[in-house]
N, C-alpha and C. Protein backbone atom coordinates (compact mmCIF):
# COMPACT_ATOMS: atom_id res chain seq x y z
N UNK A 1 70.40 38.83 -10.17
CA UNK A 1 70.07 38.84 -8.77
C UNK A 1 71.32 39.22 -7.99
N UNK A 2 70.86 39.74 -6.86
CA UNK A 2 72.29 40.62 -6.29
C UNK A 2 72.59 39.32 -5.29
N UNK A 3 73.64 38.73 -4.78
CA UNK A 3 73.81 37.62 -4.31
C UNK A 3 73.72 37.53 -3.10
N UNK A 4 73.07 38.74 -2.17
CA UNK A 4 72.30 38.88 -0.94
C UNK A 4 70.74 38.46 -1.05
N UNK A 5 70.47 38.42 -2.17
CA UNK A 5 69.07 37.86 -1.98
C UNK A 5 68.65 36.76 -2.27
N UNK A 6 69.60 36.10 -1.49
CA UNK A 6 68.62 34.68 -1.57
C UNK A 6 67.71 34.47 -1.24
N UNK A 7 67.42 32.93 -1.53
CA UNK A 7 66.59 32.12 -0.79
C UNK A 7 66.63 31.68 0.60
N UNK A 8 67.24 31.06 0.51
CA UNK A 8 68.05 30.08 1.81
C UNK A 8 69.31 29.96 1.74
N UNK A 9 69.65 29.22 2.90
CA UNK A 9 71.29 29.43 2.81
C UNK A 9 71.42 27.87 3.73
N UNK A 10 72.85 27.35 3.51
CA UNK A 10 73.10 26.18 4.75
C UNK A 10 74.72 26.74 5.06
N UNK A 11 74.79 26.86 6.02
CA UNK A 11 76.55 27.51 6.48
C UNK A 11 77.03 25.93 6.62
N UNK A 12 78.23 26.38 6.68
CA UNK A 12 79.69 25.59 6.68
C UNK A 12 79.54 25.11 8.33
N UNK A 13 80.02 24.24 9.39
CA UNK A 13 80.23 24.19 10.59
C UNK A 13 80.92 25.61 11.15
N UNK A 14 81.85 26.08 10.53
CA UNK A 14 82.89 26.72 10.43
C UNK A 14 82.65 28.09 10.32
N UNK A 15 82.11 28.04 9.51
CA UNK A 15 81.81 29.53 8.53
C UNK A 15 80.51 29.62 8.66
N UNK A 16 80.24 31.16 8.23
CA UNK A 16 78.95 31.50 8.44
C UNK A 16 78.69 32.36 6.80
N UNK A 17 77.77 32.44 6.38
CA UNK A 17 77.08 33.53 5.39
C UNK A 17 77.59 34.85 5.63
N UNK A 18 78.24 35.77 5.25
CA UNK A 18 78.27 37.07 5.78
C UNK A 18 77.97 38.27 4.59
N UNK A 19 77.38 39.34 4.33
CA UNK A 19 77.22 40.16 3.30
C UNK A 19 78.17 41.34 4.21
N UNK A 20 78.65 41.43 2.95
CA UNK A 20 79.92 42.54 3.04
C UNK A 20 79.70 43.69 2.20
N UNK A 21 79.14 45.08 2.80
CA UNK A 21 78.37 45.54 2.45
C UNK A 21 79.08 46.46 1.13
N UNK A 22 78.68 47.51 0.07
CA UNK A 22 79.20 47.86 -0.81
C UNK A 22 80.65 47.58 -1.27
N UNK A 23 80.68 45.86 -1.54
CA UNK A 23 81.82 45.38 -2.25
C UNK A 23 80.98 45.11 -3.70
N UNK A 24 81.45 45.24 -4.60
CA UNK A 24 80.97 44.69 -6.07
C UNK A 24 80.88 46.05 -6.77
N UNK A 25 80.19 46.08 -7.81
CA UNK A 25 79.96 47.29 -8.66
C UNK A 25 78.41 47.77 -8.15
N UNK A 26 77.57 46.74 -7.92
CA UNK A 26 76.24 47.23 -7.10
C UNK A 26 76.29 47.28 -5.92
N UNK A 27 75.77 46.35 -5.35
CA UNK A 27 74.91 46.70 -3.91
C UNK A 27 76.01 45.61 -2.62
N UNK A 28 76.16 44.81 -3.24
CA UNK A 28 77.53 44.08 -2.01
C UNK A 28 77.76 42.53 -2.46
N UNK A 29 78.39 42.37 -1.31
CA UNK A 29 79.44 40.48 -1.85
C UNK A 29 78.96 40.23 -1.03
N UNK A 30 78.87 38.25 -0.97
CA UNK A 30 78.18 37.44 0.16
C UNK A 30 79.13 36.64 0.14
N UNK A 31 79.93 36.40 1.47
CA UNK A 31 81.15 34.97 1.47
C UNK A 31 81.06 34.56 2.42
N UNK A 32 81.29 33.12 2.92
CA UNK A 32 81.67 32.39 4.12
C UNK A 32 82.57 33.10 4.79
N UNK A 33 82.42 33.68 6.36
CA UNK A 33 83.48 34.12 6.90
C UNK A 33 83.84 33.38 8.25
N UNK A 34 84.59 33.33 8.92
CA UNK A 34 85.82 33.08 8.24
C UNK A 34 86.31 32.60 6.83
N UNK A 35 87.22 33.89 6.59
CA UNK A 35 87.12 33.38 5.20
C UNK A 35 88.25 31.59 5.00
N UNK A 36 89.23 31.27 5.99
CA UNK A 36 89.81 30.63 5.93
C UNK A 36 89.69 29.03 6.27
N UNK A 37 88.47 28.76 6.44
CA UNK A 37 87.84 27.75 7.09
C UNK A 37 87.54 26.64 6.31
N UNK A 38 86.92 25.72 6.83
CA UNK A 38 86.20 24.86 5.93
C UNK A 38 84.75 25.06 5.47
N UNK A 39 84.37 24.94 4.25
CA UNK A 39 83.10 25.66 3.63
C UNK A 39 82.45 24.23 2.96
N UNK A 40 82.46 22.84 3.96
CA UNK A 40 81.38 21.60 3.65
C UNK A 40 80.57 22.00 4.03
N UNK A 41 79.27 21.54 3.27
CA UNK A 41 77.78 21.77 3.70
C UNK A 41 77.35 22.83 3.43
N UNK A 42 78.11 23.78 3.27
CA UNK A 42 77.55 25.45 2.56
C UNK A 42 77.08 25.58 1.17
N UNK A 43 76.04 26.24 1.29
CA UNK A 43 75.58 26.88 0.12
C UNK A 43 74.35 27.70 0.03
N UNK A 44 74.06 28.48 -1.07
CA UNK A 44 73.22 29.69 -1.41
C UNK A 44 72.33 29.24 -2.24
N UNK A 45 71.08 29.52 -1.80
CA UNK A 45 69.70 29.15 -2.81
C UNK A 45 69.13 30.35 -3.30
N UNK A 46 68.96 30.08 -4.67
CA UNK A 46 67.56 31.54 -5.20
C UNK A 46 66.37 30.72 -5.91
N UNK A 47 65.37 31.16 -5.38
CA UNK A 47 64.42 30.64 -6.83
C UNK A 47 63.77 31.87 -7.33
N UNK A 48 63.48 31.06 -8.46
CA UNK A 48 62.87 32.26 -9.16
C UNK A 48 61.93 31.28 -10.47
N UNK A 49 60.88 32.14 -10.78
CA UNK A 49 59.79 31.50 -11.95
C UNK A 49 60.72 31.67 -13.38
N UNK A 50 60.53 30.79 -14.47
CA UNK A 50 61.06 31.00 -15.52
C UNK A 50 59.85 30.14 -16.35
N UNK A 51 59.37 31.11 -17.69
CA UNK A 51 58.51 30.39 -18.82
C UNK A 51 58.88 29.14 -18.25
N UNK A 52 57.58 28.01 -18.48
CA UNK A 52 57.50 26.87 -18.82
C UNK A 52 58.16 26.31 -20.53
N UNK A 53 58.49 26.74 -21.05
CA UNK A 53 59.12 26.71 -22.52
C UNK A 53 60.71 26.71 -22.44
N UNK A 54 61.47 27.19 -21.52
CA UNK A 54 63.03 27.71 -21.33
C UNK A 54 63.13 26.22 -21.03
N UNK A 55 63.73 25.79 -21.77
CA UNK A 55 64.86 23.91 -21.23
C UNK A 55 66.08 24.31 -21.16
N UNK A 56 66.83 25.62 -21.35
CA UNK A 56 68.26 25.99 -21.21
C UNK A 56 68.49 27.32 -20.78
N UNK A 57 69.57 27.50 -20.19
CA UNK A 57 69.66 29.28 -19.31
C UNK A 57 71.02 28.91 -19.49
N UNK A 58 71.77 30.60 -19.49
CA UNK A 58 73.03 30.83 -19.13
C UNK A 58 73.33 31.39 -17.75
N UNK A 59 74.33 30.87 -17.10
CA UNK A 59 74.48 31.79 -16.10
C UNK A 59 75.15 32.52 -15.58
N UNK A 60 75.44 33.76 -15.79
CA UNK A 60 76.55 34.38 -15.34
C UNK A 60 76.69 34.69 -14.00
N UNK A 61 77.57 34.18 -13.29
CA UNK A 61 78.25 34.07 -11.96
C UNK A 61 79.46 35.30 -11.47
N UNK A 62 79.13 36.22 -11.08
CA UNK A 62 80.02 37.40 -10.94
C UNK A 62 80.82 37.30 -9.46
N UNK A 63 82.18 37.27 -9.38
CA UNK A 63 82.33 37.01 -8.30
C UNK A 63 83.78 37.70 -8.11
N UNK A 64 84.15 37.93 -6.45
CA UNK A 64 85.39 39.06 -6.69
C UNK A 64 86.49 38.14 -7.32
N UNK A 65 87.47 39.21 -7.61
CA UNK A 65 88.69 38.69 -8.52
C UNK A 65 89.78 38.11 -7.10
N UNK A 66 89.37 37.38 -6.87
CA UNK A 66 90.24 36.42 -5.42
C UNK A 66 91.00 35.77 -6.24
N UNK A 67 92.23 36.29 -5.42
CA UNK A 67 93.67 34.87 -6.09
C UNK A 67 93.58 33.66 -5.41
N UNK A 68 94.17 32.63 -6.00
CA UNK A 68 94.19 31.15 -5.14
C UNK A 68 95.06 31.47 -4.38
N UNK A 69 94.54 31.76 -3.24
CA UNK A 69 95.01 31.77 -1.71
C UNK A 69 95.26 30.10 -1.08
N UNK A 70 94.40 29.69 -1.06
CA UNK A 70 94.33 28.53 -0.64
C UNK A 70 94.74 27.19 -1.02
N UNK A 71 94.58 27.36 -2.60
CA UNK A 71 94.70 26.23 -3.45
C UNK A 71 95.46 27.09 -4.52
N UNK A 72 96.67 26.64 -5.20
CA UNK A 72 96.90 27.22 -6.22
C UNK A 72 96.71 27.23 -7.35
N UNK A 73 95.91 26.07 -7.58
CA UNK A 73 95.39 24.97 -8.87
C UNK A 73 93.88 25.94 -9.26
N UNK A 74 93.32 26.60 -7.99
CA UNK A 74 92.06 27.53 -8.13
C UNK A 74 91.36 27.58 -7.03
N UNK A 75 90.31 28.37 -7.07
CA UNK A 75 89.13 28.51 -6.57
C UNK A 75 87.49 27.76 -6.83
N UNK A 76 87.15 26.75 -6.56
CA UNK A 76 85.85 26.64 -7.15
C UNK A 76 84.08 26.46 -6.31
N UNK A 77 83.25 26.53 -7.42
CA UNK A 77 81.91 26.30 -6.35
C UNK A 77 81.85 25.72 -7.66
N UNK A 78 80.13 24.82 -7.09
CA UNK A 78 79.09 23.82 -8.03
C UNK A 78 78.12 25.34 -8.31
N UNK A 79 77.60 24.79 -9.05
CA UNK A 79 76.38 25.36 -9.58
C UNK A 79 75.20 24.74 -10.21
N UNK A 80 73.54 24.69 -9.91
CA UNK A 80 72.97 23.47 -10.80
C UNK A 80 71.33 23.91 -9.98
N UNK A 81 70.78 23.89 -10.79
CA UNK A 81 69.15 23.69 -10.66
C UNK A 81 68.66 22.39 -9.67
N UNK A 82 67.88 22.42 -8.85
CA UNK A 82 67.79 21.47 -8.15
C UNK A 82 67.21 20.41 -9.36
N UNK A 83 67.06 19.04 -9.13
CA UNK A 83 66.90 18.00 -10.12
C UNK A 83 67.98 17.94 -11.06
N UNK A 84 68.56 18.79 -11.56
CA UNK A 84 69.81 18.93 -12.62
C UNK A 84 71.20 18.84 -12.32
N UNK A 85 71.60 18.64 -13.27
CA UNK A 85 72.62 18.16 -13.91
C UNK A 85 73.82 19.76 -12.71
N UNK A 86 74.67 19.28 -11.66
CA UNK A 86 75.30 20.69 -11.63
C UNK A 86 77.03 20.56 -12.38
N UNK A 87 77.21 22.16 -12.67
CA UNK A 87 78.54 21.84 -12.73
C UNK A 87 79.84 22.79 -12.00
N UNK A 88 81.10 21.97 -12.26
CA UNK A 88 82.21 22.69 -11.35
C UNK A 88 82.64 24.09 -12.23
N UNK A 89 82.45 25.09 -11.51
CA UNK A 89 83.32 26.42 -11.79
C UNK A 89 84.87 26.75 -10.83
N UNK A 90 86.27 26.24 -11.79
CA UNK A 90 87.43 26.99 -11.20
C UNK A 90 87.39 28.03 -11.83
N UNK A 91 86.99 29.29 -11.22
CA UNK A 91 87.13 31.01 -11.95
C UNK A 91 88.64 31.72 -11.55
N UNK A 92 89.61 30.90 -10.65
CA UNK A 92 90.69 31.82 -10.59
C UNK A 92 92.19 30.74 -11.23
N UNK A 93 91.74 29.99 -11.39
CA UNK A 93 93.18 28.49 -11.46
C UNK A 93 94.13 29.33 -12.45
N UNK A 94 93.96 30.34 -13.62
CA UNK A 94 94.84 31.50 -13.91
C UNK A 94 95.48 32.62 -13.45
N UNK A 95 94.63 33.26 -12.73
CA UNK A 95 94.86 34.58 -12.07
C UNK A 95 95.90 34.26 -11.08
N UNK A 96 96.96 34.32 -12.24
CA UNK A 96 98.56 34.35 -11.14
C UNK A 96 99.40 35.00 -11.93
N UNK A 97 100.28 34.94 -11.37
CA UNK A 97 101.78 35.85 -11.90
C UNK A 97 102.73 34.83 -12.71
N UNK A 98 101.86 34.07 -12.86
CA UNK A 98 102.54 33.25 -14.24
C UNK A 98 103.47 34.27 -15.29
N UNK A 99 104.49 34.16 -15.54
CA UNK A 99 104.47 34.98 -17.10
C UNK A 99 103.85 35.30 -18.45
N UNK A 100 102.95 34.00 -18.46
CA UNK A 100 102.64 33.83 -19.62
C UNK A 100 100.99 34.37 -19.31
N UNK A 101 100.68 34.42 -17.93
CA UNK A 101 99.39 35.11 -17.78
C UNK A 101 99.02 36.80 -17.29
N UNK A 102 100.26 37.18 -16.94
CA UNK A 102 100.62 38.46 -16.04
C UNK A 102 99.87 39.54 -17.02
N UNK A 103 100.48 39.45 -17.86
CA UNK A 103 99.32 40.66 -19.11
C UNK A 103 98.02 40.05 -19.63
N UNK A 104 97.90 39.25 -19.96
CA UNK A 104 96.97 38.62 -20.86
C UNK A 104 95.54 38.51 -19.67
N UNK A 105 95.69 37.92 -18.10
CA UNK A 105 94.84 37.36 -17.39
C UNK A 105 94.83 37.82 -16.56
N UNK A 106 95.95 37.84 -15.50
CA UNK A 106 95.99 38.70 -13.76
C UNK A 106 95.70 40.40 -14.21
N UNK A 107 96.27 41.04 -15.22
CA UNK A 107 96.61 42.37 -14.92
C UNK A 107 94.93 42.80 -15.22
N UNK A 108 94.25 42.54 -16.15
CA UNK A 108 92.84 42.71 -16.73
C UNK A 108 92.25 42.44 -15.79
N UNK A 109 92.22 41.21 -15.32
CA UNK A 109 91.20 40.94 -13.89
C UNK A 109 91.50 41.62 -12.64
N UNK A 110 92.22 41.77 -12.30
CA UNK A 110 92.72 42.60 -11.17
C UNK A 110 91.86 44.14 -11.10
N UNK A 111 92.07 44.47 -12.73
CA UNK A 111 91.41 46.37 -12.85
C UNK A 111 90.01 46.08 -12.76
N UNK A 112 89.46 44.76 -13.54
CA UNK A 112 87.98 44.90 -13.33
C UNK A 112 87.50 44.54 -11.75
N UNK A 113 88.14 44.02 -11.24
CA UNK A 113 88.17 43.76 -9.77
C UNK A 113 86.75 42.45 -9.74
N UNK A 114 86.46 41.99 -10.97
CA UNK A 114 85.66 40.80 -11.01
C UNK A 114 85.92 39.95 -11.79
N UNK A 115 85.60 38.46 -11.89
CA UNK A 115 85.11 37.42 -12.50
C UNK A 115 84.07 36.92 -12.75
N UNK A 116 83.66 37.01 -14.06
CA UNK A 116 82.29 36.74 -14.85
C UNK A 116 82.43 35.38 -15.12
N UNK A 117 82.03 34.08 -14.62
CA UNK A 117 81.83 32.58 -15.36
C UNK A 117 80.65 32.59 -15.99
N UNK A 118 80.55 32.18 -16.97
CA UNK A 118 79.30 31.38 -17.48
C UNK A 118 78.95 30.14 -17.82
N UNK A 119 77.74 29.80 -17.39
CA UNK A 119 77.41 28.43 -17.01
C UNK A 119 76.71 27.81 -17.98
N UNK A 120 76.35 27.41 -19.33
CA UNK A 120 74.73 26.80 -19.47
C UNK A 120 74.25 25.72 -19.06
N UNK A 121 73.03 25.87 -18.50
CA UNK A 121 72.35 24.48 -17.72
C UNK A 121 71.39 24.66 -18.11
N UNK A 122 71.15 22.72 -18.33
CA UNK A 122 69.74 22.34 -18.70
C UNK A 122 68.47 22.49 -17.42
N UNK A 123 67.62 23.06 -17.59
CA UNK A 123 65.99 22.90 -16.60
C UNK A 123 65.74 21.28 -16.77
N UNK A 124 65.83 20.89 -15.75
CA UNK A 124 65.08 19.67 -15.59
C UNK A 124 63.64 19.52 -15.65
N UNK A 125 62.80 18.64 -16.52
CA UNK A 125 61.98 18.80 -17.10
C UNK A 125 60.75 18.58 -15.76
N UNK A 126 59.99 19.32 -15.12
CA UNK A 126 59.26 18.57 -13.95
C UNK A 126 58.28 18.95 -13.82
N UNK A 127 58.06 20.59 -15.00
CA UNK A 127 56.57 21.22 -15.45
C UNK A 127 56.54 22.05 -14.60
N UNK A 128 57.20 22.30 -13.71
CA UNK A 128 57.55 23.34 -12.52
C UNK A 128 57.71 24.71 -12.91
N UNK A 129 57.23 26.07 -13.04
CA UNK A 129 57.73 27.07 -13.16
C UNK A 129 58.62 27.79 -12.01
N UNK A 130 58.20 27.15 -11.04
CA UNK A 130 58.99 27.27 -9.86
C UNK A 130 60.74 27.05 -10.00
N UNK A 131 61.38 27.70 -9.83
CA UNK A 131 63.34 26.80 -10.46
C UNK A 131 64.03 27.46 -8.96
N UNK A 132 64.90 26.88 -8.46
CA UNK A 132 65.90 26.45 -7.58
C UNK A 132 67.07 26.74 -7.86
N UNK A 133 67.93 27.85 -8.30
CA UNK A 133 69.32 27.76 -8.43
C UNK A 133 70.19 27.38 -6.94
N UNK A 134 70.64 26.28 -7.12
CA UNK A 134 71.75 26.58 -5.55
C UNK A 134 73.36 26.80 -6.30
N UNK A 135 74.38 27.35 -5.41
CA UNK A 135 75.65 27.68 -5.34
C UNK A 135 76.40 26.97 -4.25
N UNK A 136 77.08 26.46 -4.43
CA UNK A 136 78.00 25.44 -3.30
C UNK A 136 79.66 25.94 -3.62
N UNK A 137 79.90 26.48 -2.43
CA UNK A 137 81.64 27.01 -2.78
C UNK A 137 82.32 25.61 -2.34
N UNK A 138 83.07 24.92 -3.03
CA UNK A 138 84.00 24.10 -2.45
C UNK A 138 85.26 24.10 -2.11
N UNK A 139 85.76 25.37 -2.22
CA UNK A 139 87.15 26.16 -1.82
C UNK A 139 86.63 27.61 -1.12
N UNK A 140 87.85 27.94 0.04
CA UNK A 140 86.72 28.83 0.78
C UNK A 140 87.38 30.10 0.47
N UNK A 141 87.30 31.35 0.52
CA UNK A 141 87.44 32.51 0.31
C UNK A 141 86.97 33.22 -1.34
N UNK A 142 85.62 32.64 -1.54
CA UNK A 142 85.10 33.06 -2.64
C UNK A 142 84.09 33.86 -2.30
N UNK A 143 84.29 35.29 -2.95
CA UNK A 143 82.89 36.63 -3.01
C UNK A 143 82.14 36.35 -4.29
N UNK A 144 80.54 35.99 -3.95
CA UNK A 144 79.57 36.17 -4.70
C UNK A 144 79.40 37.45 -4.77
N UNK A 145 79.29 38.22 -6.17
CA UNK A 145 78.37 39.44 -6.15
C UNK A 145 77.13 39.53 -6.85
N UNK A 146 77.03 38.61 -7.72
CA UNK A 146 75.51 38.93 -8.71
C UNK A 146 75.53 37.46 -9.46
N UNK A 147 74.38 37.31 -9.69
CA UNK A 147 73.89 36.21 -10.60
C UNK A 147 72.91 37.17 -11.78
N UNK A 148 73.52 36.06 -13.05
CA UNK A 148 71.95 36.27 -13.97
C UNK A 148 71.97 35.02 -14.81
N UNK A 149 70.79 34.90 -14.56
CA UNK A 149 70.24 33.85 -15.86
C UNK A 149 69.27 34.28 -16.50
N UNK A 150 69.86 34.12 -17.52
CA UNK A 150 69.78 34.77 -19.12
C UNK A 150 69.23 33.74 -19.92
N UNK A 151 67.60 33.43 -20.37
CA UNK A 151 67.23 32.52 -20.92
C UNK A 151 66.67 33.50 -22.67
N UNK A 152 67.39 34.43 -22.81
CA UNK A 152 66.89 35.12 -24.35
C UNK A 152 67.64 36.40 -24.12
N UNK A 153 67.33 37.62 -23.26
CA UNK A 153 67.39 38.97 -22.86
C UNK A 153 68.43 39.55 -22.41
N UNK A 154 69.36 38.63 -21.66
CA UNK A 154 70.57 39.51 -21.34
C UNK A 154 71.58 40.81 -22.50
N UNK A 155 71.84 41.58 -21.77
CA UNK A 155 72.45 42.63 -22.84
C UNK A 155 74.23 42.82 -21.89
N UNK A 156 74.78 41.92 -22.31
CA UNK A 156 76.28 42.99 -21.82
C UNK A 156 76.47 44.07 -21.30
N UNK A 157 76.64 43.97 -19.84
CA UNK A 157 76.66 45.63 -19.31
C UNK A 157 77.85 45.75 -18.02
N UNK A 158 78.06 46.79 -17.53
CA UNK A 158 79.33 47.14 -16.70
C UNK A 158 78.54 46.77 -15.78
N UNK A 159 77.19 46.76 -15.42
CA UNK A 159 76.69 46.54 -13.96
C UNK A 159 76.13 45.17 -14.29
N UNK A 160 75.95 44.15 -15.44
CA UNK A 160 75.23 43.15 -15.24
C UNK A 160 74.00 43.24 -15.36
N UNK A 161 73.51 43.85 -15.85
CA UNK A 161 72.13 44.51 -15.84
C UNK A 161 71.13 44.81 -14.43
N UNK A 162 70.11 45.62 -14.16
CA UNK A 162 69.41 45.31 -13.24
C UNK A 162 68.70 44.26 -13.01
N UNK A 163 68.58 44.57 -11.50
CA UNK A 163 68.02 42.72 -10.97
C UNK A 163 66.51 43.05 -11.20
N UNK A 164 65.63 41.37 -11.34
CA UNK A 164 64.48 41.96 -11.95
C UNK A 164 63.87 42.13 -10.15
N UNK A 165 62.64 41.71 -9.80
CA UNK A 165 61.86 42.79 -9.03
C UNK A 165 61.69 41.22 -7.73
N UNK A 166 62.08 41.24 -6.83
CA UNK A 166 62.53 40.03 -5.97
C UNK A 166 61.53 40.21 -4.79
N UNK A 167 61.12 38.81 -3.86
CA UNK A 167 60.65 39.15 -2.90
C UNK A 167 61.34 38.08 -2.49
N UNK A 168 61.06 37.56 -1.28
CA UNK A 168 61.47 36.41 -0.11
C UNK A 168 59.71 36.09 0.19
């Protein structure tokens, strides 16, 4: 899913939702802007149907290659199915000029100009085909560009594969 198409959204006091248009490898980035603000109470909803049979998904979280600006320890958001279990993603707490990371971590991430996390989370069992992903940034200057959850089918690709066929 391209990370403009959500569901719903709840902004920050502060910050607002903003899509920033052809940033990413597809179609664009979605971040709290001001990017320097406080980002409580924010976050990004998608739902989407998944088999009644799937009790586990991966999720890959694509997001720009942002240095810890703010925090130097990292960058992070929650991630979690409504009813479920969520968890914390720091995707940048490396991406520095460490020595010992400068080749190995900053210089690679920097050229791909992204960060891929992956998540696995359990479906909370509720018979629902209906599912709820939300995203909660808890450090602010983070670009969403794409989600996928991958419950069998994902294939490794430079674009993440295509998004499947979305409405609102």
């Amino acid at each position: 899913m391209e990370a403009e198409h959500y569901h719903s959204k709840h902004e920050a006091k502060e910050a607002k939702w903003t899509v920033i248009p052809y940033m990413g490898r597809t179609l664009s980035g979605l971040a709290l802007m001001p990017y320097s603000k406080d980002v409580a109470g924010a976050s990004i909803s998608y739902k989407m149907e998944l088999p009644s049979e799937v009790t586990e998904v991966t999720v890959h979280i694509v997001v720009k290659s942002t240095l810890a600006f703010k925090n130097p320890k990292g960058h992070r958001y929650e991630v979690g199915f409504d009813g479920g279990e969520s968890q914390t993603v720091n995707f940048n707490h490396n991406l520095n000029e460490d020595p010992k990371n400068v080749y190995s971590v900053f210089y690679p991430t920097v050229a791909r100009r992204v960060v891929e996390s992956k998540v696995n989370l359990k479906l909370p069992s509720n018979g629902e085909a209906l599912r709820t992903l939300t995203l909660k940034p808890l450090d602010p200057g983070i670009v969403f560009e794409k989600l996928v959850v991958d419950f069998g089918g994902y294939r490794p690709s430079y674009l993440f594969m295509d998004e499947s066929p979305n409405q609102r």
